[in-house]
Protein backbone atom coordinates (compact mmCIF):
# COMPACT_ATOMS: atom_id res chain seq x y z
CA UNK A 1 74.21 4.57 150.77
CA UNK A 2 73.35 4.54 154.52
CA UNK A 3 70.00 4.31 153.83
CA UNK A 4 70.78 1.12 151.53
CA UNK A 5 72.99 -0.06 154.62
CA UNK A 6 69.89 0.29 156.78
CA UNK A 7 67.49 -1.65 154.44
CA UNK A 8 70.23 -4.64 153.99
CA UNK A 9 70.73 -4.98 157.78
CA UNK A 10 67.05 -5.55 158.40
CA UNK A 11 66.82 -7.50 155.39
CA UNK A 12 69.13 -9.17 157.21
CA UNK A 13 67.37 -9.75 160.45
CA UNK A 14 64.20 -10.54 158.69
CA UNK A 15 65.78 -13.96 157.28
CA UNK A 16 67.47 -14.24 160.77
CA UNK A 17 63.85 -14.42 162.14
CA UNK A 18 62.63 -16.34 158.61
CA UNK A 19 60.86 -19.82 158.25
CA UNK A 20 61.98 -23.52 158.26
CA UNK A 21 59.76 -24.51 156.18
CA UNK A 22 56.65 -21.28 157.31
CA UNK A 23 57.10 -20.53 160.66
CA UNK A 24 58.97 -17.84 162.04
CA UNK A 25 61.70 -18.80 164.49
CA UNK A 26 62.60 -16.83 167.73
CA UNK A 27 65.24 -18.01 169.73
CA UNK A 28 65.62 -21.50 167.79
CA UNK A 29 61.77 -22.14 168.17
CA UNK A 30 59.02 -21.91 166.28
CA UNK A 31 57.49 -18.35 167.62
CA UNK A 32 53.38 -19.95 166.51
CA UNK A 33 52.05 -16.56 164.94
CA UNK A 34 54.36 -14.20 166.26
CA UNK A 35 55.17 -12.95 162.88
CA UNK A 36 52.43 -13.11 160.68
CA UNK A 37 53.78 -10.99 158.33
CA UNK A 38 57.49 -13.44 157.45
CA UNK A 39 56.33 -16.38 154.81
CA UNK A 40 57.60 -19.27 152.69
CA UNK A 41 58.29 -17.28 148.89
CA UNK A 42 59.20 -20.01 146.42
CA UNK A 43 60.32 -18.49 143.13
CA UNK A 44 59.79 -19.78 139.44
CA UNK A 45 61.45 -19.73 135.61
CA UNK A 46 59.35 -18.20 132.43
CA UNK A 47 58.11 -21.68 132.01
CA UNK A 48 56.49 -22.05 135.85
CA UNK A 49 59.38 -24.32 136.28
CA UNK A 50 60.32 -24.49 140.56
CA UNK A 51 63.70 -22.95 140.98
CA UNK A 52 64.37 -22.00 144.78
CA UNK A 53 62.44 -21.00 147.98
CA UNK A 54 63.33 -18.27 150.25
CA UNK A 55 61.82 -16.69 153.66
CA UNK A 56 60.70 -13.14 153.13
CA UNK A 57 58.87 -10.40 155.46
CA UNK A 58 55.14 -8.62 153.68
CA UNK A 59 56.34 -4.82 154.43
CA UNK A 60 52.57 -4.13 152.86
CA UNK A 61 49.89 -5.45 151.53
CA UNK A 62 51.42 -6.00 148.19
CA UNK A 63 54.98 -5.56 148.71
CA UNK A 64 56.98 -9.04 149.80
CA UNK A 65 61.21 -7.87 151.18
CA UNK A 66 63.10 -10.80 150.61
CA UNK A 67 66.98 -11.54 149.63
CA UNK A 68 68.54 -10.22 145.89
CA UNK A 69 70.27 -13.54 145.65
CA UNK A 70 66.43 -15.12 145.97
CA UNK A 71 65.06 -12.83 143.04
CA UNK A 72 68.17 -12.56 140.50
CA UNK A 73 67.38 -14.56 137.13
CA UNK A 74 66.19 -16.87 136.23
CA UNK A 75 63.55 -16.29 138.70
CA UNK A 76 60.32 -14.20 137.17
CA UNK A 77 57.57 -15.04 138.98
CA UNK A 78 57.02 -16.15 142.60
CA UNK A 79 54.18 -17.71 145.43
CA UNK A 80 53.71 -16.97 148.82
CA UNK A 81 52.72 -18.62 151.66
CA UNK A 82 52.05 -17.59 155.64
CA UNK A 83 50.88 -20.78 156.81
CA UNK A 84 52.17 -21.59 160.40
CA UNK A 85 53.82 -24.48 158.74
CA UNK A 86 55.13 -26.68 158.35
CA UNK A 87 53.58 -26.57 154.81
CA UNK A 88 53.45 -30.42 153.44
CA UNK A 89 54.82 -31.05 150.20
CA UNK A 90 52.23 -31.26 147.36
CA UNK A 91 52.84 -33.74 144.17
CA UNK A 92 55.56 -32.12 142.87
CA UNK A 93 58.90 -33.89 141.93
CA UNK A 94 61.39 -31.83 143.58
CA UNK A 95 64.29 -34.22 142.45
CA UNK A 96 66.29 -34.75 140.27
CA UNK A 97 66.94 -30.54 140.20
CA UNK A 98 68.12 -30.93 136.69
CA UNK A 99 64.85 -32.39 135.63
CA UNK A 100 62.14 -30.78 137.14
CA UNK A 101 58.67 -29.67 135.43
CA UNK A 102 56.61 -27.11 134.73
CA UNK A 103 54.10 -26.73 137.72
CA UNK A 104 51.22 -27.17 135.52
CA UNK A 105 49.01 -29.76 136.38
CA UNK A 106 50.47 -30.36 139.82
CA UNK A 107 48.91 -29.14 143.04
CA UNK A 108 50.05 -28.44 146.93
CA UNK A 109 53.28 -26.55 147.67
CA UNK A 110 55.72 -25.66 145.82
CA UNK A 111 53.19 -25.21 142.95
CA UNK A 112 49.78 -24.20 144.55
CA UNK A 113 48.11 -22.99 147.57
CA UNK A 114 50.09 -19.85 148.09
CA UNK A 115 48.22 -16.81 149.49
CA UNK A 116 49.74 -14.78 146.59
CA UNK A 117 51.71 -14.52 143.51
CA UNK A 118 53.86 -11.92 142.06
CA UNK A 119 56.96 -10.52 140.38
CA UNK A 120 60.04 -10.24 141.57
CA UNK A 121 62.50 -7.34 141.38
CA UNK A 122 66.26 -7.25 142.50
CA UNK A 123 68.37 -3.99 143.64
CA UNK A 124 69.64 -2.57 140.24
CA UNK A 125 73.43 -3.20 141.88
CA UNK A 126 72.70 -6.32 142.99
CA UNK A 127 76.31 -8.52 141.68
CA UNK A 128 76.38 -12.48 142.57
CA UNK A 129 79.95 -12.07 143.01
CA UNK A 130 79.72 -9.46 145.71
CA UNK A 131 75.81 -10.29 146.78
CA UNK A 132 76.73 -8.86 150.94
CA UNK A 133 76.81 -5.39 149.00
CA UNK A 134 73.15 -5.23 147.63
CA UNK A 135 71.39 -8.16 148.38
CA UNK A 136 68.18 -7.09 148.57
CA UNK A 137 64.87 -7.96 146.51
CA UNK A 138 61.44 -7.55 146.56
CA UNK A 139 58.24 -9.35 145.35
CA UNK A 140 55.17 -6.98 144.16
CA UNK A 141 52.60 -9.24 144.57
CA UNK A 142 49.62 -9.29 142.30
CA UNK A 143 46.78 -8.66 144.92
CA UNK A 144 46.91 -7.53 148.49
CA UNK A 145 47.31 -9.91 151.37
CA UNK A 146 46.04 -8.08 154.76
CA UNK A 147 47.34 -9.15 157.78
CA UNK A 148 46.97 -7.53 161.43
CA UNK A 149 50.18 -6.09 161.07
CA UNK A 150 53.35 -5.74 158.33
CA UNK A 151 57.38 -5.77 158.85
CA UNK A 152 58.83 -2.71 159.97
CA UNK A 153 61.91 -0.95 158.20
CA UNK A 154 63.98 0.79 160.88
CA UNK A 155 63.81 4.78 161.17
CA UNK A 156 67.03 6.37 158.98
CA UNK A 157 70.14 5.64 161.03
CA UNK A 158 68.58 3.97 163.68
């Protein structure tokens, strides 16, 4: 449970330091590429509809940390980006919410561009109603993005 604690407090700090829309912040400003590694995840339906986006920290090459309330359903797949941002909007009718697409045949964010794709996984005790307790997700993402360095989950009970 500590060790759940642990991961859920950096979690935590990670969207603290997230993007608006790419960019990490520090301070209230945009830090340039002082955090390579925290990106713009945008998460979609079974039928590539655009639900929601989300900041989220690459802990490896293939392994995106992001918020459970960002991955629960019906999110099943999801897109990446690390641009230094702000990303422009692509073609994409983000309004009205209720009516929205497929991303199929439309380009630029939220449908392409991103440096990776993947699936999304929630913590197995993950509960809407009580999301402070085990909000926590992840993204495995479907090839490896390398960067000069990764997020950092802090030592056990640091």
């Amino acid at each position: 449970m500590r060790t759940l604690a642990t991961l859920v407090a950096v979690l935590a700090t990670a969207l603290a330091i997230g993007t608006v829309p790419a960019s990490a912040i520090t301070d209230g400003q945009p830090d340039g590429n002082g955090h390579p590694y925290v990106g713009l995840v945008t998460f979609y339906d079974d039928d590539g509809v655009y639900l929601w986006r989300c900041s989220a920290t690459l802990i490896s090459a293939t392994i995106l940390m992001t918020a459970g309330h960002c991955v629960e359903a019906p999110a099943a797949s999801a897109q990446v980006w690390f641009d230094p941002g702000p990303i422009p909007a692509g073609d994409y009718p983000l309004t009205p919410v209720e009516s929205r697409p497929s991303c199929t045949g439309y380009t630029g964010w939220p449908c392409t561009g991103g440096a990776a794709r993947g699936t999304p996984h929630g913590h197995p005790s993950f509960d809407p109603n009580a999301f402070f307790l085990f909000d926590l997700g992840v993204v495995q993402l479907d090839r490896s993005v390398n960067t000069s360095t990764y997020g950092a989950l802090p030592r056990l009970n640091q």
